[in-house]
C-alpha atoms as a PDB file:
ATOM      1  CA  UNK A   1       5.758  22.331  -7.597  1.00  0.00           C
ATOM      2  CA  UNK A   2       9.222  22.521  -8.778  1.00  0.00           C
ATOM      3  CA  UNK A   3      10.223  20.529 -11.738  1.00  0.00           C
ATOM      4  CA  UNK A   4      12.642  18.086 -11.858  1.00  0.00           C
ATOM      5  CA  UNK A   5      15.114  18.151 -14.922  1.00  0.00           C
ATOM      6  CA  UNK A   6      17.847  15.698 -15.472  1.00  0.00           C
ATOM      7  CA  UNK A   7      20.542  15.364 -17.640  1.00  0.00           C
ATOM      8  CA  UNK A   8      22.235  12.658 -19.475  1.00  0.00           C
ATOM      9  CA  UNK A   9      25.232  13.502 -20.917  1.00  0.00           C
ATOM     10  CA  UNK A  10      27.380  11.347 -23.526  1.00  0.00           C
ATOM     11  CA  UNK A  11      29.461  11.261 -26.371  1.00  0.00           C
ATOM     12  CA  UNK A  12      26.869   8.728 -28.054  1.00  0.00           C
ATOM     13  CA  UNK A  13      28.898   8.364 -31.332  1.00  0.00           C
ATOM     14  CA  UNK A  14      27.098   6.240 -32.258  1.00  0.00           C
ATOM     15  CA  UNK A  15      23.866   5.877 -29.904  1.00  0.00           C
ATOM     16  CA  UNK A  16      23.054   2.170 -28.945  1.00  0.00           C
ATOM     17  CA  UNK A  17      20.484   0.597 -27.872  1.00  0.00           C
ATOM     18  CA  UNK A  18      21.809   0.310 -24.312  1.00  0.00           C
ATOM     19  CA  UNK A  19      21.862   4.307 -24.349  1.00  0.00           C
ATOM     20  CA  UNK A  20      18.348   4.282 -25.619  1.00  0.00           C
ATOM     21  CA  UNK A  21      17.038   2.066 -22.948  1.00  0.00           C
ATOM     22  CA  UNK A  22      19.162   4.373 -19.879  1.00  0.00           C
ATOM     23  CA  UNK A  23      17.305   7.563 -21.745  1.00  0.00           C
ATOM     24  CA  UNK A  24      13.749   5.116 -21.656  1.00  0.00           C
ATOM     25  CA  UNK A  25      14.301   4.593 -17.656  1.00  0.00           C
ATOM     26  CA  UNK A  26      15.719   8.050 -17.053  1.00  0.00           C
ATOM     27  CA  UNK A  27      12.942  10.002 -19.025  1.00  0.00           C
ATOM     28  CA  UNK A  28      11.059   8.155 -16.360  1.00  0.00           C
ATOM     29  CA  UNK A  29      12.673   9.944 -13.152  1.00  0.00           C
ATOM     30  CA  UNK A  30      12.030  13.333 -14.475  1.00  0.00           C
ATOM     31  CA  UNK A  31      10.212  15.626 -15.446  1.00  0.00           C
ATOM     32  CA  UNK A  32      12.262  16.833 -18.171  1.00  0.00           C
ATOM     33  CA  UNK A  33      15.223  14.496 -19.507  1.00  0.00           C
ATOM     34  CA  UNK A  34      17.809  16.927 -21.299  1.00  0.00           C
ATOM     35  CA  UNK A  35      20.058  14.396 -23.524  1.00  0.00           C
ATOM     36  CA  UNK A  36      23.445  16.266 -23.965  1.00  0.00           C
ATOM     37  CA  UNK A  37      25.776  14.981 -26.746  1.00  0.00           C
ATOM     38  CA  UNK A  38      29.056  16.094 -25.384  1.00  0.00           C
ATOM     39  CA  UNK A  39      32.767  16.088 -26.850  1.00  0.00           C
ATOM     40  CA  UNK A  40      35.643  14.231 -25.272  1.00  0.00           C
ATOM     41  CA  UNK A  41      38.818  15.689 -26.633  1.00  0.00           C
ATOM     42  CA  UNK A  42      40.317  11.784 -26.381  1.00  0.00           C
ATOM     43  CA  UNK A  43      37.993  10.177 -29.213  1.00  0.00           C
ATOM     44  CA  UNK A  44      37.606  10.873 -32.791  1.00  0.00           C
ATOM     45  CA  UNK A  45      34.128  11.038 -33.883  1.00  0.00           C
ATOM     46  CA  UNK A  46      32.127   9.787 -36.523  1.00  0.00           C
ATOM     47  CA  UNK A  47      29.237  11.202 -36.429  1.00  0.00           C
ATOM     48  CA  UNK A  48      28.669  14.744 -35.859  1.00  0.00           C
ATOM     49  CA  UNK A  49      25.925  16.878 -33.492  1.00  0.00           C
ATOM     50  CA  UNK A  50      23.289  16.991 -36.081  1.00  0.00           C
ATOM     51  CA  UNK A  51      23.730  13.104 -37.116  1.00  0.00           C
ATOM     52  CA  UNK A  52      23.588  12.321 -33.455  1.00  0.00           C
ATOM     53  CA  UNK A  53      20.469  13.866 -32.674  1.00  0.00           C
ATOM     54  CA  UNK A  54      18.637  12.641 -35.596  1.00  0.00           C
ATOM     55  CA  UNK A  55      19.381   9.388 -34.431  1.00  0.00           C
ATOM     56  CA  UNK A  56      18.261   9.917 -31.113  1.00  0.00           C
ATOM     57  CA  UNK A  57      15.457  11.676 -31.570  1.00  0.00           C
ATOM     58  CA  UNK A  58      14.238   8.906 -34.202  1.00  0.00           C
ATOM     59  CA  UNK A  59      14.065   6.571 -31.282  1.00  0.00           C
ATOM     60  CA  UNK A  60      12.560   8.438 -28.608  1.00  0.00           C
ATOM     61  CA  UNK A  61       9.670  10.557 -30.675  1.00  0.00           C
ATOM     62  CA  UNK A  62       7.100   8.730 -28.331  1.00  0.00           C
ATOM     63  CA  UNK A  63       9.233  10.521 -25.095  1.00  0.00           C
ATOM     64  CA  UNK A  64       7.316  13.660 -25.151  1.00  0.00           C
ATOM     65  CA  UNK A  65       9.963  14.723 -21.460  1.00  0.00           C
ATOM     66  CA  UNK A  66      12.898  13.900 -23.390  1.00  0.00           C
ATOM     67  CA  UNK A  67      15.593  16.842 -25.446  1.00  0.00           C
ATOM     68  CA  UNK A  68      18.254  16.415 -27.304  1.00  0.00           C
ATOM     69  CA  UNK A  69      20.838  18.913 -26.882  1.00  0.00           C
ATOM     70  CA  UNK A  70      24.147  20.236 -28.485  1.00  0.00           C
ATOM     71  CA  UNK A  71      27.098  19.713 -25.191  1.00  0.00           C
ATOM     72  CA  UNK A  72      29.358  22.388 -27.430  1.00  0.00           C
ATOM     73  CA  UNK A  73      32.650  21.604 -25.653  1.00  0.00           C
ATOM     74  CA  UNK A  74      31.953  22.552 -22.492  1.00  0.00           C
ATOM     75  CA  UNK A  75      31.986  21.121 -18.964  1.00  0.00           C
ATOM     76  CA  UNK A  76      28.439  18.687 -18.005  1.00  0.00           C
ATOM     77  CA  UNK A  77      28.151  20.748 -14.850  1.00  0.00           C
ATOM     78  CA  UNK A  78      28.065  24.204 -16.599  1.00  0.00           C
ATOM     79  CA  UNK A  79      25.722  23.015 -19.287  1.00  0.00           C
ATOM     80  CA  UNK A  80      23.399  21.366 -16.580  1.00  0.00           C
ATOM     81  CA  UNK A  81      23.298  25.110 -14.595  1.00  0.00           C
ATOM     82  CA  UNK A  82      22.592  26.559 -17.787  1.00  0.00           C
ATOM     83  CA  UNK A  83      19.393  24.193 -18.516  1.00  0.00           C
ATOM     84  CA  UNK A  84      18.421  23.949 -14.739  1.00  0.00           C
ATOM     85  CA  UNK A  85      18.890  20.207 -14.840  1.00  0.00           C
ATOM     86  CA  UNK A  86      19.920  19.194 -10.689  1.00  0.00           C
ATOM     87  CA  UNK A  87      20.304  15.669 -11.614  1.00  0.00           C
ATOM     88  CA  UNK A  88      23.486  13.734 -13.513  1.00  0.00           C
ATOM     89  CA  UNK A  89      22.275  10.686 -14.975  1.00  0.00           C
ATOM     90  CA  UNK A  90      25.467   7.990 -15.870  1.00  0.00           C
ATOM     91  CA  UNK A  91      24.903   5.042 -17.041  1.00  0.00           C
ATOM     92  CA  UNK A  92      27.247   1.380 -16.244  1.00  0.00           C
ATOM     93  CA  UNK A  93      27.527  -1.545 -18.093  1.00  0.00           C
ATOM     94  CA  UNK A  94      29.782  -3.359 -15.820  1.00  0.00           C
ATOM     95  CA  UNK A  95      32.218  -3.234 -13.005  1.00  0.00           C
ATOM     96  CA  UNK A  96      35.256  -1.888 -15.321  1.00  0.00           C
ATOM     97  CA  UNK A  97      32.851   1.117 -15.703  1.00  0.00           C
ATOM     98  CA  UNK A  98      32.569   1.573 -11.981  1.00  0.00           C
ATOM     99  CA  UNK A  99      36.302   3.656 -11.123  1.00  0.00           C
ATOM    100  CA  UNK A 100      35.947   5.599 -14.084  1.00  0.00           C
ATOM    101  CA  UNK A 101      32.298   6.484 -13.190  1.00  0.00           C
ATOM    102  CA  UNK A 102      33.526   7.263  -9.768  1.00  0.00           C
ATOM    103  CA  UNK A 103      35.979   9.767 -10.920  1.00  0.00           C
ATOM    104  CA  UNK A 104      33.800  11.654 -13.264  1.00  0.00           C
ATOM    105  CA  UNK A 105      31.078  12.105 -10.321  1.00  0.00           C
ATOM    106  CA  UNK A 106      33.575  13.089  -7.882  1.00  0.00           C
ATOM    107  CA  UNK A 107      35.120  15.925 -10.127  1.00  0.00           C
ATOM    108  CA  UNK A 108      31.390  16.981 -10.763  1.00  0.00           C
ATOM    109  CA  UNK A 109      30.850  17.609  -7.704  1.00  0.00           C
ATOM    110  CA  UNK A 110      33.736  19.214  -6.900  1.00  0.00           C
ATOM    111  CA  UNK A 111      32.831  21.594  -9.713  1.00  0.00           C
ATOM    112  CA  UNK A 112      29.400  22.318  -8.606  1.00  0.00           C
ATOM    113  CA  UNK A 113      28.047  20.679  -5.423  1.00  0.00           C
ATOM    114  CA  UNK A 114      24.460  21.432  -5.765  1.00  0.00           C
ATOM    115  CA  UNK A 115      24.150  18.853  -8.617  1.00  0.00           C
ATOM    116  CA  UNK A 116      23.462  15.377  -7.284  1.00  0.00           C
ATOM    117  CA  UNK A 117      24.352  12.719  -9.752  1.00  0.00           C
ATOM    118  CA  UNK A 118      22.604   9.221 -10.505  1.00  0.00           C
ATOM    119  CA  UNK A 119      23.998   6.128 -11.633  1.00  0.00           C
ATOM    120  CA  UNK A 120      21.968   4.036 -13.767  1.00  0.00           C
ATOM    121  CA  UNK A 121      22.751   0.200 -14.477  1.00  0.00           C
ATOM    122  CA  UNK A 122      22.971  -1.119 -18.070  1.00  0.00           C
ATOM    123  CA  UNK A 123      20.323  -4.131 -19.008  1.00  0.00           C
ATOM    124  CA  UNK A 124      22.400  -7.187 -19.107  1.00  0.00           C
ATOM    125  CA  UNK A 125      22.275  -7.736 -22.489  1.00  0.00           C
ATOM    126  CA  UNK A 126      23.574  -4.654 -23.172  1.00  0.00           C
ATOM    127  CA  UNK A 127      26.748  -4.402 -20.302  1.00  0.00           C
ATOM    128  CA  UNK A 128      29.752  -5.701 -22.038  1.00  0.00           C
ATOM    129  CA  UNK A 129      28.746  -3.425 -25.371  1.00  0.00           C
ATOM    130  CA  UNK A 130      30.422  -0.119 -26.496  1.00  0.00           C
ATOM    131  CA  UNK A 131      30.104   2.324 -29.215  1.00  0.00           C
ATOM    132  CA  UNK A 132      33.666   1.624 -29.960  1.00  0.00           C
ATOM    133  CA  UNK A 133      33.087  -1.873 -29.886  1.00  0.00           C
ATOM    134  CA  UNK A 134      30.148  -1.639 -32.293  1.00  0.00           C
ATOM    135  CA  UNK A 135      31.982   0.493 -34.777  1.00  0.00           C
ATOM    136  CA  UNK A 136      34.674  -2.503 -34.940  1.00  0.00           C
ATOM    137  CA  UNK A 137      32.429  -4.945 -35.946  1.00  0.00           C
ATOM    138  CA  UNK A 138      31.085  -2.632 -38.220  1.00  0.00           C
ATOM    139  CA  UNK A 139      33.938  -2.706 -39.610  1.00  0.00           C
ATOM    140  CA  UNK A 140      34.958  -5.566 -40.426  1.00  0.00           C
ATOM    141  CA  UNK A 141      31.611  -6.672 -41.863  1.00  0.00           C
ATOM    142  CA  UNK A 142      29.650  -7.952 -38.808  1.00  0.00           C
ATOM    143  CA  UNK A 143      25.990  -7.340 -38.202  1.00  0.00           C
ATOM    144  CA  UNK A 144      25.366  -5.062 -35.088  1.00  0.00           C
ATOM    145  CA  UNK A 145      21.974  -4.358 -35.783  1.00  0.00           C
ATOM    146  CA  UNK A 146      20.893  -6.534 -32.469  1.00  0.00           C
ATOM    147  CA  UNK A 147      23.380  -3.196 -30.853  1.00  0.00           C
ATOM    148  CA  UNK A 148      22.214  -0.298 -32.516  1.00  0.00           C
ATOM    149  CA  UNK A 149      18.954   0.808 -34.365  1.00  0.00           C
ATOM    150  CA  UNK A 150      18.484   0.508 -37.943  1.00  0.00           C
ATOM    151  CA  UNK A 151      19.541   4.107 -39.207  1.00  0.00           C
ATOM    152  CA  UNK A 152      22.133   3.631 -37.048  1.00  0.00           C
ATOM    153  CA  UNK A 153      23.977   0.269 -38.434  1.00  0.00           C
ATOM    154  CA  UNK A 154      23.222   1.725 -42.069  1.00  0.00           C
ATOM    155  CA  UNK A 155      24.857   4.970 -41.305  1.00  0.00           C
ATOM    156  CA  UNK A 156      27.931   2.762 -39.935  1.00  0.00           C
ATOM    157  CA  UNK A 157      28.490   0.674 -42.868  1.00  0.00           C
ATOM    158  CA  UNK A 158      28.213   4.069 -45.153  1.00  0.00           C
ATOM    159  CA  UNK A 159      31.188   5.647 -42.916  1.00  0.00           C
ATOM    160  CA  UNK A 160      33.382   2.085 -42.293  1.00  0.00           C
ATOM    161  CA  UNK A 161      33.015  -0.564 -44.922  1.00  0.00           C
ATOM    162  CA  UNK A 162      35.103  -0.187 -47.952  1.00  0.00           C
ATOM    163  CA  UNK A 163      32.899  -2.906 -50.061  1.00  0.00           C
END
């Protein structure tokens, strides 16, 4: 029987707990869940590759399918030949997610047809929440904890607050 790997692929700087509960469903669908933390040349990050992970794989210990991977700069289609993952898992929390969404699966599949790609809804009370947002709040002294797991919010106050 063949297996079935997917791949969900993110910059996850910092993870939430909407990612978390998209890798919970996803790990789910498969038979092997490969979570890539990619780089997008347009953000500065906070947190790098081996932070990420650690934070990830804190959460998901109990998700025996589930991977953390590095996405070393490269395109999600190429890293998803080279870990024979044939699934694309994105996530949306809302409707302004839904054009950018659309343009990321159609140059996927422009780039490599054979990978079908799945679209995954946020829970409610996570759709209107972003990493960026979270790291904001952090900021300026609000409590995201609700957002993010534990290590996660500590990590965050280490990196923004200045008190």
């Amino acid at each position: 029987m063949p297996t079935r790997i997917g791949m969900y692929a993110g910059s996850f700087d910092p993870v939430t707990n909407g990612h978390l509960t998209i890798i919970r469903r996803a790990s789910k669908l498969f038979d092997e869940l490969i979570v890539a933390t990619m780089t997008n040349n347009s953000k500065n990050y906070m947190f790098d590759y081996e932070e990420k992970k650690a934070f990830i794989e804190a959460e998901i210990a109990d998700l025996k399918n589930v991977r953390v991977i590095d996405g070393k700069e490269q395109l999600t289609t190429k890293l998803a030949k080279e870990y024979g993952a044939n699934t694309l898992v994105r996530s949306m929390r809302n409707s302004s997610d839904f054009n950018y969404e659309a343009g990321v699966f159609s140059m996927n599949k422009s780039l490599n047809p054979e990978i079908e790609t799945i679209f995954l809804l946020a829970d409610s009370k996570y759709a209107n929440i972003s990493s960026s947002m979270i790291k904001e709040v952090t900021k300026f002294g609000g409590d995201v904890t609700k957002f993010v797991p534990e290590n996660v919010a500590t990590a965050l106050i280490k990196k923004l607050r200045k008190d």
